[in-house]
C-alpha atoms as a PDB file:
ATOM      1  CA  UNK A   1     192.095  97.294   6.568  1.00  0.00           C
ATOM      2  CA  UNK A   2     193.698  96.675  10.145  1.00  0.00           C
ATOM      3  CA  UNK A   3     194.313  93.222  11.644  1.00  0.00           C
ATOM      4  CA  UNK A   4     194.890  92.799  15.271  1.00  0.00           C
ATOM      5  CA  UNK A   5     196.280  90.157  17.483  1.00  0.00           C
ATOM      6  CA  UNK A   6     195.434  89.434  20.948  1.00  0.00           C
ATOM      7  CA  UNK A   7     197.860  87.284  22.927  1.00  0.00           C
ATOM      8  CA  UNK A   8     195.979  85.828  25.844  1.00  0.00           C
ATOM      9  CA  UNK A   9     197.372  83.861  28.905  1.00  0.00           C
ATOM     10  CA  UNK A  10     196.517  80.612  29.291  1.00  0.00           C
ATOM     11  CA  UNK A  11     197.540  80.614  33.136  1.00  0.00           C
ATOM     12  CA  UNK A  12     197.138  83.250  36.134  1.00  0.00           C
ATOM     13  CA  UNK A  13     200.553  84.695  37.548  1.00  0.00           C
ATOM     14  CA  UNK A  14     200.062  82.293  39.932  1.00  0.00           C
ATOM     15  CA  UNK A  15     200.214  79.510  37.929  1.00  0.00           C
ATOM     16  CA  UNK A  16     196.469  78.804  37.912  1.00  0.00           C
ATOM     17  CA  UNK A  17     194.453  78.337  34.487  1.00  0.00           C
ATOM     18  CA  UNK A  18     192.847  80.750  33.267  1.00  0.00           C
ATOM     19  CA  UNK A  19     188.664  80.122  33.937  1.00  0.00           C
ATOM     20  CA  UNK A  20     187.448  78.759  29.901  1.00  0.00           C
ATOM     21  CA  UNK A  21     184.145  80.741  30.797  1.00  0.00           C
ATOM     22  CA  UNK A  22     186.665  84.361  30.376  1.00  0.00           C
ATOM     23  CA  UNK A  23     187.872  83.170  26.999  1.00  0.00           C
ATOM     24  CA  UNK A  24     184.410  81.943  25.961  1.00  0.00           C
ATOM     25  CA  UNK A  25     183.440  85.446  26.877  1.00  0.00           C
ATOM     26  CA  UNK A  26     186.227  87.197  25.293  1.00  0.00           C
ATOM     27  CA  UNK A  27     185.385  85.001  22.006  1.00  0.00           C
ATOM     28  CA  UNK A  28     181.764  86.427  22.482  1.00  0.00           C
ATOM     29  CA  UNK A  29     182.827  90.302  22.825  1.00  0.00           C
ATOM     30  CA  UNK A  30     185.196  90.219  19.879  1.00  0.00           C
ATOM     31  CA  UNK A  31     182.709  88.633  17.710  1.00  0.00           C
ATOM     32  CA  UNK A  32     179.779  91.504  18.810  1.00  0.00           C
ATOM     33  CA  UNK A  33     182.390  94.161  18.008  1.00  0.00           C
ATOM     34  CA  UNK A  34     183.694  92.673  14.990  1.00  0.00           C
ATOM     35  CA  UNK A  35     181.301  90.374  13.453  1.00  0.00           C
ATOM     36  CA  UNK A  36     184.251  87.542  12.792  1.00  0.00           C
ATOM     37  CA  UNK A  37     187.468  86.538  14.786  1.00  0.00           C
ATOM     38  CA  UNK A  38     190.038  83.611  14.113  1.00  0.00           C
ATOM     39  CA  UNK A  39     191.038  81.709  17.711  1.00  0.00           C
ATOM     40  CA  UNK A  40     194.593  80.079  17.487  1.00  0.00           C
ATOM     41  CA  UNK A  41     193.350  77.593  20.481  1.00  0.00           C
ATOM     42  CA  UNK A  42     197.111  75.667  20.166  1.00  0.00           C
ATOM     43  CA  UNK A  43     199.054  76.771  23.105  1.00  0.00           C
ATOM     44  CA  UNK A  44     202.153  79.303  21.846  1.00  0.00           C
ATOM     45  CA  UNK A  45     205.012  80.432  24.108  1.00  0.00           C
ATOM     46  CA  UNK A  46     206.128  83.620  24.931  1.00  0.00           C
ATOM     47  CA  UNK A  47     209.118  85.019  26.807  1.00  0.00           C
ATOM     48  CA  UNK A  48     209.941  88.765  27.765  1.00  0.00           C
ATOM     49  CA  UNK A  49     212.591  89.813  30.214  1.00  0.00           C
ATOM     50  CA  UNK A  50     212.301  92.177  32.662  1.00  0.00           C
ATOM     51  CA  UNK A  51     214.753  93.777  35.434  1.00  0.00           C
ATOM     52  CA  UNK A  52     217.202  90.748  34.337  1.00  0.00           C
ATOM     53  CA  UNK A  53     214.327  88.287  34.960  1.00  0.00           C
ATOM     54  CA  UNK A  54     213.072  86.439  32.150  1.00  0.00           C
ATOM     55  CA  UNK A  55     209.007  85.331  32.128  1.00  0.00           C
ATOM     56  CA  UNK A  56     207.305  82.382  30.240  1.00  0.00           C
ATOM     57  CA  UNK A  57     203.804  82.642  29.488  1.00  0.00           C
ATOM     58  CA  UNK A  58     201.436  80.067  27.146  1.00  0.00           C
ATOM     59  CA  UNK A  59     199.501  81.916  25.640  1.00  0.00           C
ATOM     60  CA  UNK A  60     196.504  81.510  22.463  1.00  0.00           C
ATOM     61  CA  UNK A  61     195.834  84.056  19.754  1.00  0.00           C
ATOM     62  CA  UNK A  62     192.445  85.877  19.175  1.00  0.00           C
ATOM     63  CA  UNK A  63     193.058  87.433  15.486  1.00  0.00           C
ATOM     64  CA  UNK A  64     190.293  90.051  14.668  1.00  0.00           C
ATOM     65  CA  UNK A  65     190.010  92.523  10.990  1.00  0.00           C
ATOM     66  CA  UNK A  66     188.241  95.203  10.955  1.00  0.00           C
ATOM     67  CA  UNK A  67     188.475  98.373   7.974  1.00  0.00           C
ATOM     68  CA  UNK A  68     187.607 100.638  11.232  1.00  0.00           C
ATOM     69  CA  UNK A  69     191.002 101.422  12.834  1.00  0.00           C
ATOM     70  CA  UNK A  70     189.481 104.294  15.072  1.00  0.00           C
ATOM     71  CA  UNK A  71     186.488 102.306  16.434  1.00  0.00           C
ATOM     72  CA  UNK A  72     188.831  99.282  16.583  1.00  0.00           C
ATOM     73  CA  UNK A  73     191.308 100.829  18.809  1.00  0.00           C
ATOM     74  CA  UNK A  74     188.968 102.676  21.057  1.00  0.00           C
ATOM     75  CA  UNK A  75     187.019  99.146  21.751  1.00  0.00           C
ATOM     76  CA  UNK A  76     190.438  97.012  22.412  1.00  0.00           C
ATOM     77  CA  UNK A  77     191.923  99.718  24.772  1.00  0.00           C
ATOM     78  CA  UNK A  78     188.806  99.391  26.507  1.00  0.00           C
ATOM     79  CA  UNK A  79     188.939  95.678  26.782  1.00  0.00           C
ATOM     80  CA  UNK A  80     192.801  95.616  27.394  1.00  0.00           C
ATOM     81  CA  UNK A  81     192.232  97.094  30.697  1.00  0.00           C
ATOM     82  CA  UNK A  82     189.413  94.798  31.827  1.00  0.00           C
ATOM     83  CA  UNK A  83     191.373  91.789  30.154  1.00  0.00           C
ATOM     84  CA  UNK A  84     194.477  93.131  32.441  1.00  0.00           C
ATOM     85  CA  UNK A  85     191.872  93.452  35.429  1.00  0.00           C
ATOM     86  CA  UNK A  86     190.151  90.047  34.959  1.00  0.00           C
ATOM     87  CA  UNK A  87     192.990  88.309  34.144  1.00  0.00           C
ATOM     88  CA  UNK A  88     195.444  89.394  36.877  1.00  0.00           C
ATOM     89  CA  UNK A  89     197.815  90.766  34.624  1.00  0.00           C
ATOM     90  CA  UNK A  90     200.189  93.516  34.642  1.00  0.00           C
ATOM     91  CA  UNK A  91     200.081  93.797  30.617  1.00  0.00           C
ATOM     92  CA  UNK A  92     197.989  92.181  27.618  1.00  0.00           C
ATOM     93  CA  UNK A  93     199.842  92.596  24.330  1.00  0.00           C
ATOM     94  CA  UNK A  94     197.980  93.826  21.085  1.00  0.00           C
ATOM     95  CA  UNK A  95     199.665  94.225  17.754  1.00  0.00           C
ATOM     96  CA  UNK A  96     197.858  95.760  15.202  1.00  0.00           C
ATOM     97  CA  UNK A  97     198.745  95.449  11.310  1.00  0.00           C
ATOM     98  CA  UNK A  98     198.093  96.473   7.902  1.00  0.00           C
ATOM     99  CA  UNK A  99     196.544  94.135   5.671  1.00  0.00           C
ATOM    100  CA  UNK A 100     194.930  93.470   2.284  1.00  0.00           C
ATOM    101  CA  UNK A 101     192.218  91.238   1.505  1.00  0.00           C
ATOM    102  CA  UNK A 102     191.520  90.254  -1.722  1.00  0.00           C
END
């Protein structure tokens, strides 16, 4: 069984939110795909540094499970790239995981 972790921007690069109507629809997608999905909706910080520079984002989770890790990884590099396209942003950051359910 795989678990994976979206971290989503709450904000534009620009400092603008992002639109609720793409997370409603991102909430739709990863429910079609994977029939279930936990939303972390509290704002979480995250920090990266780049070139010396270091970046704040807020940011919510999407948490998805799925016992298909081929399918599952084919659908959310697929939606990375339009997440990166609709949201303005130069990366989205995925983690996938092992897990056991009982």
């Amino acid at each position: 069984m795989k678990e994976y972790d979206l971290f989503i921007p709450l904000y534009h690069n620009d400092g603008s939110e992002i639109e609720p109507a793409k997370l409603l629809r991102l909430e739709d997608q990863l429910l079609g795909e994977f029939n279930g999905l936990t939303v972390f909706p509290q704002p979480n910080r995250g920090y990266w540094r780049m070139g010396g520079v270091t970046y704040r984002d807020e940011i919510i989770i999407y948490r998805v499970v799925t016992p298909n890790r081929r399918a599952a990884r084919r659908f959310l590099r697929q939606l990375k790239e339009e997440l990166k396209r609709d949201l303005k942003q130069e990366e989205i950051l995925i983690i996938e995981r092992d897990v056991e359910t009982l």
